[in-house]
Protein backbone atom coordinates (compact mmCIF):
# COMPACT_ATOMS: atom_id res chain seq x y z
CA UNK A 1 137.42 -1.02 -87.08
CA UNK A 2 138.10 -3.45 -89.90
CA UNK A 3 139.17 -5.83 -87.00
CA UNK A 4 135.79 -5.50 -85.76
CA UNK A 5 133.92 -6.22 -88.96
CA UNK A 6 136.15 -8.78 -90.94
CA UNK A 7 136.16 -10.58 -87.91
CA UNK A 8 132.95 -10.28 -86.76
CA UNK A 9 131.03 -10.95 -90.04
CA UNK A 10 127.75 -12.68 -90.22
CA UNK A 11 126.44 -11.97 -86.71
CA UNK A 12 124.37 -8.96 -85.10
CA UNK A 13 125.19 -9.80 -81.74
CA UNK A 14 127.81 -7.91 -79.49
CA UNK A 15 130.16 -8.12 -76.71
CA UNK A 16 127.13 -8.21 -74.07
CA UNK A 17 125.03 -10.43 -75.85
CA UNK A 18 122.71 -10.03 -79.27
CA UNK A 19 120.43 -12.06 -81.62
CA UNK A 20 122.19 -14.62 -82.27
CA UNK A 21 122.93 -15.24 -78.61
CA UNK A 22 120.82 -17.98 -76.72
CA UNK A 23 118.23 -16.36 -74.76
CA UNK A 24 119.44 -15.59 -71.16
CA UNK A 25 123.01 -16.69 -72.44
CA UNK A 26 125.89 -13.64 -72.26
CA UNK A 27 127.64 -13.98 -75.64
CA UNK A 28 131.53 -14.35 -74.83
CA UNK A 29 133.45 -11.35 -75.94
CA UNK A 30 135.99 -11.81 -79.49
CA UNK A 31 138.63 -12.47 -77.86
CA UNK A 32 137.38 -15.32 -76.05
CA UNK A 33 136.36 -16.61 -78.95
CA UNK A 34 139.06 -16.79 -80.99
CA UNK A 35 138.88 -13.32 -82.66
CA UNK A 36 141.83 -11.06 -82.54
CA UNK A 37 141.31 -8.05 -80.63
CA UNK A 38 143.39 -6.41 -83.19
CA UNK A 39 144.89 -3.27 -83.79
CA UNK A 40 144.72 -1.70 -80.78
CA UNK A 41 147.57 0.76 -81.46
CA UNK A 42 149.58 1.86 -84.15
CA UNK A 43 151.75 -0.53 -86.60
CA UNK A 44 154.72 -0.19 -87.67
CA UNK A 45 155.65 -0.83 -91.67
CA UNK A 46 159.37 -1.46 -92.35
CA UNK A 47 161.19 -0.84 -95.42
CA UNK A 48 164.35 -2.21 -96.71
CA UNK A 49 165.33 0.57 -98.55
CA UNK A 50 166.04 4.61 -98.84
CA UNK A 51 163.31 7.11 -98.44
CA UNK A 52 162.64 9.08 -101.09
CA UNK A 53 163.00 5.49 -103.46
CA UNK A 54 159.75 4.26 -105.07
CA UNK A 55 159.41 1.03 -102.96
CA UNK A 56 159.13 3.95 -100.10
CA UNK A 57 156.77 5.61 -102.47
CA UNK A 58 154.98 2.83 -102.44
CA UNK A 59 154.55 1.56 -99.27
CA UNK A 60 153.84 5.46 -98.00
CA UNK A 61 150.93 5.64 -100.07
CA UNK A 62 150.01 1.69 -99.60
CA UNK A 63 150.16 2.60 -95.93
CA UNK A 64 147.79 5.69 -95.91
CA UNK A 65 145.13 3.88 -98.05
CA UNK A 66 145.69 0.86 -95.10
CA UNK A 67 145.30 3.10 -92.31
CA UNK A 68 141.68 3.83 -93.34
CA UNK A 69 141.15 0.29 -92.96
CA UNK A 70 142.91 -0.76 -89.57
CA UNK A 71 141.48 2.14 -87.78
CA UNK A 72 145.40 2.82 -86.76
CA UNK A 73 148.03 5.09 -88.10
CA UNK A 74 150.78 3.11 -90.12
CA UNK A 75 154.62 4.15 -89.06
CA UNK A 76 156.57 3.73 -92.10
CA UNK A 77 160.14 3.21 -91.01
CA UNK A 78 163.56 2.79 -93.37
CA UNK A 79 165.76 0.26 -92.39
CA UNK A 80 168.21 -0.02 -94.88
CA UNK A 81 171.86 -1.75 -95.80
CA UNK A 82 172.32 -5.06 -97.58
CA UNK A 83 170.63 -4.61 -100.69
CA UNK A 84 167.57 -5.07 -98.42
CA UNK A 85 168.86 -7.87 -96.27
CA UNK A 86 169.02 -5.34 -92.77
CA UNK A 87 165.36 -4.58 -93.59
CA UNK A 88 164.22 -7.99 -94.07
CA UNK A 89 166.29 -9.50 -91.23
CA UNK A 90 164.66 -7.18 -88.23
CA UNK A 91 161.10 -7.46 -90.22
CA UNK A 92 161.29 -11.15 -89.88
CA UNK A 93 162.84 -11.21 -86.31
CA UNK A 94 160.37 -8.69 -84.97
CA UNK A 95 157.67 -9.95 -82.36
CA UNK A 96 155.16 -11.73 -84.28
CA UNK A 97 152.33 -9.77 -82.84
CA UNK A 98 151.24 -8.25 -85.89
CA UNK A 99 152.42 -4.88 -85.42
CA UNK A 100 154.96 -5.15 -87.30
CA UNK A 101 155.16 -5.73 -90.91
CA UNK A 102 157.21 -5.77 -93.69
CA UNK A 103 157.31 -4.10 -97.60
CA UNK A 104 159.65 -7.59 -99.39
CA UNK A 105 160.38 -7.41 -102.92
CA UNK A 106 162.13 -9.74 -104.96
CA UNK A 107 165.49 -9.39 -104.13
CA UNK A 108 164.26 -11.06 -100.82
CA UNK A 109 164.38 -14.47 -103.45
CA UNK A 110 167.77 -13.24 -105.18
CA UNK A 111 170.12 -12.28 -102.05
CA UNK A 112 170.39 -15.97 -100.09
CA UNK A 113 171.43 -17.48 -103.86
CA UNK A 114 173.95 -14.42 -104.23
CA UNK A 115 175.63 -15.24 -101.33
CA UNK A 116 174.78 -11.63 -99.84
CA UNK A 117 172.70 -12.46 -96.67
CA UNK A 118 170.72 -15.66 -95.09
CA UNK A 119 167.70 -14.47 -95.40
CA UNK A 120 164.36 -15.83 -97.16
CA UNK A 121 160.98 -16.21 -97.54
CA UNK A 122 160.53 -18.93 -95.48
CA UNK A 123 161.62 -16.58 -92.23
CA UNK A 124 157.80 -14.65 -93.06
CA UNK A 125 154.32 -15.28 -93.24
CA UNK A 126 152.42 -13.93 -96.62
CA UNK A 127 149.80 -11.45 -96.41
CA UNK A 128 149.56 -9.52 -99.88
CA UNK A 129 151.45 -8.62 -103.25
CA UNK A 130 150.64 -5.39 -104.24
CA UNK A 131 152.77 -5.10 -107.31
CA UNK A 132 154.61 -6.65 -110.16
CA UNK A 133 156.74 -5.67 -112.86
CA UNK A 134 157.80 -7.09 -116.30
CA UNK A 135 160.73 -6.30 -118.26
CA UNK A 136 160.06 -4.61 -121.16
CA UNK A 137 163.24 -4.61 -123.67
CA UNK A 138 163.62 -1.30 -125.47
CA UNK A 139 166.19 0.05 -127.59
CA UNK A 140 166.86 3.78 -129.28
CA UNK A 141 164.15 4.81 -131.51
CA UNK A 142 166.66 4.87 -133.94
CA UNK A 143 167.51 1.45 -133.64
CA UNK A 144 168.39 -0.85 -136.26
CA UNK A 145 166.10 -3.45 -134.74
CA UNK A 146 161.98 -2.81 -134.98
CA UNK A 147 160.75 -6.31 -133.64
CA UNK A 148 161.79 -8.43 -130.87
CA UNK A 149 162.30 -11.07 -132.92
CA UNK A 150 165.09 -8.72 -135.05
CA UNK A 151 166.28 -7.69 -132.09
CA UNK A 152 167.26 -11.74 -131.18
CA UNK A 153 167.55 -13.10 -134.34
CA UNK A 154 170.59 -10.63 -134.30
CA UNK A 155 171.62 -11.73 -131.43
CA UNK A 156 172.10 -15.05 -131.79
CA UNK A 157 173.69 -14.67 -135.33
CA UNK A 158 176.47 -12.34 -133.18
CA UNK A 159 177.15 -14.08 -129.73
CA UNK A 160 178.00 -11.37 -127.03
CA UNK A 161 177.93 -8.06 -129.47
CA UNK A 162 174.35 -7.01 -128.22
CA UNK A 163 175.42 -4.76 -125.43
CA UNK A 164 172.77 -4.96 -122.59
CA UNK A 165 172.79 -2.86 -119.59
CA UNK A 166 171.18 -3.57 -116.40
CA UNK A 167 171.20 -2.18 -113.01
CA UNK A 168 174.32 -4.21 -111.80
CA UNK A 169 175.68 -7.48 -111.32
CA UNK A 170 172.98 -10.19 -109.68
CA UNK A 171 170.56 -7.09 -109.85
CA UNK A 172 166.67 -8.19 -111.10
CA UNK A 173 167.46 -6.43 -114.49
CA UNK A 174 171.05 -8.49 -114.86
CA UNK A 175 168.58 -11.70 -114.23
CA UNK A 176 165.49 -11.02 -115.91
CA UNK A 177 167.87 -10.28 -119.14
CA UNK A 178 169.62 -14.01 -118.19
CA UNK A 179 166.54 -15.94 -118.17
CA UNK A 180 165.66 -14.26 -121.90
CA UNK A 181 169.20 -15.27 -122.88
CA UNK A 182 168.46 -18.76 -121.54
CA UNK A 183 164.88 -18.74 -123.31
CA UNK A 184 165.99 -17.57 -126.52
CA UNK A 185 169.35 -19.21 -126.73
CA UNK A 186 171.44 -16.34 -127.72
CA UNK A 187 174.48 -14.37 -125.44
CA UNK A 188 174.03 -10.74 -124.72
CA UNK A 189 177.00 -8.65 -123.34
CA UNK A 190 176.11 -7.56 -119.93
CA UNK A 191 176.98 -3.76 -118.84
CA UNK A 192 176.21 -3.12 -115.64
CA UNK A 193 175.17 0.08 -114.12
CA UNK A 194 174.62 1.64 -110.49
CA UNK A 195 170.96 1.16 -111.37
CA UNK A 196 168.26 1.37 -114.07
CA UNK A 197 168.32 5.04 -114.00
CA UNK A 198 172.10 5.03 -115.38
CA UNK A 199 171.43 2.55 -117.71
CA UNK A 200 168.63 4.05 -119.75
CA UNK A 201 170.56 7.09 -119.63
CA UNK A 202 173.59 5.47 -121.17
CA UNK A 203 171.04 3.76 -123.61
CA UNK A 204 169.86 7.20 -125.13
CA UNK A 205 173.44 8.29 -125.51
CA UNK A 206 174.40 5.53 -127.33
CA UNK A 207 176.55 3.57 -125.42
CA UNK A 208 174.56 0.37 -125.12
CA UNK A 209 171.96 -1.21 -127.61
CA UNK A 210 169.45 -2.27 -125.17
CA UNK A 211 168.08 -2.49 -121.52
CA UNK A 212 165.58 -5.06 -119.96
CA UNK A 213 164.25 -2.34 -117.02
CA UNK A 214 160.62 -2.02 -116.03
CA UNK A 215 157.88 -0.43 -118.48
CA UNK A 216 157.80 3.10 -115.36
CA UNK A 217 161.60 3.52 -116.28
CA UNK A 218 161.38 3.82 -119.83
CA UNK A 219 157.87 5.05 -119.99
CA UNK A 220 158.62 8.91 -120.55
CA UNK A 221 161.48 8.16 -122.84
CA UNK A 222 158.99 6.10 -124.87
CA UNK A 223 156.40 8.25 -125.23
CA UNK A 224 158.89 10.95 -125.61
CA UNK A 225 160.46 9.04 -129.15
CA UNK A 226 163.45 8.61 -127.71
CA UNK A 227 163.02 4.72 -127.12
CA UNK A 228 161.26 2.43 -128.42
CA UNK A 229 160.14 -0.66 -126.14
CA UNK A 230 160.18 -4.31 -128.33
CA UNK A 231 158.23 -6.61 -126.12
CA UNK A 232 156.82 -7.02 -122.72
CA UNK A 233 158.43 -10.04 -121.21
CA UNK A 234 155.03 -10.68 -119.42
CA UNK A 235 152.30 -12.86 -119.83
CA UNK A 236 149.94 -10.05 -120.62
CA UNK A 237 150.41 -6.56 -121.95
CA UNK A 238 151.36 -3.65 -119.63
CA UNK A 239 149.15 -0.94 -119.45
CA UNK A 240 151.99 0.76 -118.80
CA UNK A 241 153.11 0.83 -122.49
CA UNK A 242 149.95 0.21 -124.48
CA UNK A 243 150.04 -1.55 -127.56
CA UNK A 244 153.18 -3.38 -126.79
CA UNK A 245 152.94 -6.96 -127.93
CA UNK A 246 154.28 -9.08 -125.10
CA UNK A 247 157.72 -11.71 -125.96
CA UNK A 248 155.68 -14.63 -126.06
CA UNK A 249 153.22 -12.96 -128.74
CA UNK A 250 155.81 -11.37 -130.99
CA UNK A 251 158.55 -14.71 -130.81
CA UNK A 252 156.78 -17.36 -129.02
CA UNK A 253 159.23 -17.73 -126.48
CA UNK A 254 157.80 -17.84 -122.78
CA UNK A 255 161.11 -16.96 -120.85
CA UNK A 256 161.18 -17.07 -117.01
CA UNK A 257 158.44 -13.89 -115.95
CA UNK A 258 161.37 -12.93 -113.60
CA UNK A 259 160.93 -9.02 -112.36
CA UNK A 260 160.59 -6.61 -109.52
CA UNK A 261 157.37 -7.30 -107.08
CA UNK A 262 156.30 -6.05 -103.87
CA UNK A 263 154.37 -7.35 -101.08
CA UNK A 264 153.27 -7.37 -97.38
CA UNK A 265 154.72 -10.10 -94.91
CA UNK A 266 155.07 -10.42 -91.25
CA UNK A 267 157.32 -12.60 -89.02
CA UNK A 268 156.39 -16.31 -89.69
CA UNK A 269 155.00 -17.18 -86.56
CA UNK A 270 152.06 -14.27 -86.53
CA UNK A 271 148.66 -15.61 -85.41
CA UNK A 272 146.82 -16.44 -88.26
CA UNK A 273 143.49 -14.62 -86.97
CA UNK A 274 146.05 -11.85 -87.24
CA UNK A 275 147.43 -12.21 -90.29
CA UNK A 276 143.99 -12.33 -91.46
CA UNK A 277 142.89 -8.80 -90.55
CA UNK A 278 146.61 -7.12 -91.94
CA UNK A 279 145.65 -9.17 -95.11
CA UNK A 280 142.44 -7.82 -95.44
CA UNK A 281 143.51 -4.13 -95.06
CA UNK A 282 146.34 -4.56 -96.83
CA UNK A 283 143.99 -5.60 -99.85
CA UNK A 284 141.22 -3.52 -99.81
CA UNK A 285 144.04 -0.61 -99.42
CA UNK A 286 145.72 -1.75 -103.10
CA UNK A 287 142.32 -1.35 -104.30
CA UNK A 288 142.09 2.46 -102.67
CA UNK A 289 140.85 4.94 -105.58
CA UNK A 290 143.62 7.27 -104.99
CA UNK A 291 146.22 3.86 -104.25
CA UNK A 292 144.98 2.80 -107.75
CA UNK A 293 145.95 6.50 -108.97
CA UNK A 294 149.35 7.02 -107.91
CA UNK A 295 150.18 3.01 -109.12
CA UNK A 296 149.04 4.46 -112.58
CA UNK A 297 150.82 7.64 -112.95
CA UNK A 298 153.58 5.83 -111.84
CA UNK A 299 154.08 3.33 -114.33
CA UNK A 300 153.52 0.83 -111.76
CA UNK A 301 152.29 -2.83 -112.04
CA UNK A 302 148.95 -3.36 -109.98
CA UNK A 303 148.44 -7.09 -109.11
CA UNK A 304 147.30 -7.77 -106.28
CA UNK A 305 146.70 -11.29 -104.72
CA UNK A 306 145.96 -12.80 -101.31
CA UNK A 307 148.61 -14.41 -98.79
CA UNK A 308 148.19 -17.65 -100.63
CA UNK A 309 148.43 -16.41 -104.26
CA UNK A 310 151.68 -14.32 -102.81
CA UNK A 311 152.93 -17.37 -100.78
CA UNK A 312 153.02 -19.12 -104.14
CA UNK A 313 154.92 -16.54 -105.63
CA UNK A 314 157.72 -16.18 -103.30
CA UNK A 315 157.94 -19.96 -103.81
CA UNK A 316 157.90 -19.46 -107.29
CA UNK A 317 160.57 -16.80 -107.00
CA UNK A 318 162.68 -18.60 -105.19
CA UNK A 319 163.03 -21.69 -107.34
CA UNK A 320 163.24 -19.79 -110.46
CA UNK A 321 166.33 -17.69 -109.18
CA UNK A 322 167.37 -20.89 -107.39
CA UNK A 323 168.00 -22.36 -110.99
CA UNK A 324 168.86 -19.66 -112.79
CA UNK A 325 171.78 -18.09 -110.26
CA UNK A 326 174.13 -20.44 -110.29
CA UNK A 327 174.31 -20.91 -114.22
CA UNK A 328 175.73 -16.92 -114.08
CA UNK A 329 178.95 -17.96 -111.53
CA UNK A 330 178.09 -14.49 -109.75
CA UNK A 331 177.44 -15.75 -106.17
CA UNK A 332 179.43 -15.32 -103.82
CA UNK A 333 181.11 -18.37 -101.64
């Protein structure tokens, strides 16, 4: 259906002819002009990682709000292995037909520098981010440290005593928290974890002083008084965590925005009449009411931009951890 009226915009006339037709003239049907006859049956939406995860979540309830839009049911499919690099890999080798796309997220910018896998951006075409986001530095609410700028002025007076966790080595967390050592010009000690999950745990008990993770994964903890959250290493404010004074505002450092973000991308050779219509959908379905919803009880960043805006930031992405990477010596040769 949204085939029909992206694509068709602007015109009453139909397959056998209409008003803007010449008289006596049979108007050609879409697909002789150039329009894509497209979906005509059900797509297929690969994911890189576990069901059950929230970039499943996410693209399950990304894909229901879509489906309304196509006028076709969305198969969500897990394809996982490789820190995401199996999922990516058949996403971007898959017939570019535009029935199949693919849920990338940042580590599709991280994994080529790592040494882990091959695969990059430039093996898919854009259609839509759907989410970012920031890290958002929080310590105990105990903590000796109520300001960000406390938190690095210490930091810098005592080279690698801050202990900060992350969710392992060459993860986004592990990076993000490089690039604000870079910005700030101070040496954290790194403590990986088997995820963020682990690492905010270990933060409440003690065993680290701080953890860079996403405002959702320290959001109930926060509001709880068990953490407290310093800055928002963000150009704006997350709703997230209202009231939190971004890095930039409370120390006037403007680190590297590096963090988790999601978006839609088929193989690079899709028609671009195609790609059009999945971009479309794919929009208007971040935009969904109850999409909106379960972004927001979530904790999750809602920014949304078109292939081009997205494009740019898996460009973005990639130079960033193209620079930073290989300062760490974690890739692998």
């Amino acid at each position: 259906m949204l085939a029909l009226t992206a694509c068709g915009a602007g015109g009453g006339s139909t397959a056998t002819g209409g008003a803007d037709a010449p008289q006596g003239q049979k108007q050609e049907p879409a697909a002789a002009q150039g329009k894509p006859d497209f979906p005509k049956r059900p797509v297929t939406f690969i994911v890189p990682y576990a069901a059950g995860g929230g970039t499943d979540a996410t693209a399950r309830a990304l894909a229901k709000a879509a489906e309304q839009k196509l006028g076709q049911s969305i198969a969500v499919v897990n394809k996982t292995g490789g820190g995401g690099a199996v999922g990516f890999s058949e996403g971007a080798n898959a017939k570019p037909d535009g029935y199949t796309v693919t849920m990338v997220t940042v580590e599709l910018a991280t994994l080529h520098h790592l040494g882990l896998a091959p695969i990059t951006y430039k093996e898919f075409k854009p259609i839509a981010q759907i989410n970012f986001d920031p890290s958002a530095i929080s310590v105990k609410a105990d903590s000796r440290w109520s300001t960000a700028q406390e938190f690095l002025d210490y930091a810098k007076a005592n080279p690698g005593q801050v202990k900060m966790g992350n969710s392992g080595p060459g993860s986004i967390w592990h990076l993000s928290a490089a690039a604000i050592e870079k910005a700030a010009g101070v040496k954290f000690n790194h403590v990986p974890f088997d995820g963020a999950g682990p690492a905010v745990t270990a933060l409440m008990g003690g065993h680290i002083d701080a953890v860079p993770v996403s405002p959702a994964e320290v959001k109930t903890h926060v509001e709880g008084g068990k953490l407290k959250t310093l800055a928002i290493v963000d150009a704006k404010q997350s709703e997230a965590l209202p009231g939190v004074k971004t890095l930039e505002e409370e120390t006037g450092l403007k680190p590297s925005y590096l963090g988790p973000w999601r978006g839609v991308a088929a193989p690079k050779n899709t028609p671009d009449d195609v790609a059009k219509v999945l971009e479309e959908a794919f929009m208007q379905a971040a935009e969904d009411p109850e999409f909106k919803d379960y972004m927001k009880k979530n904790g999750l960043g809602l920014v949304v931009k078109d292939s081009q805006g997205f494009g740019k930031l898996l460009e973005d992405s990639d130079m960033s951890f193209g620079e930073l990477i290989p300062t760490l010596g974690i890739a692998k040769k």
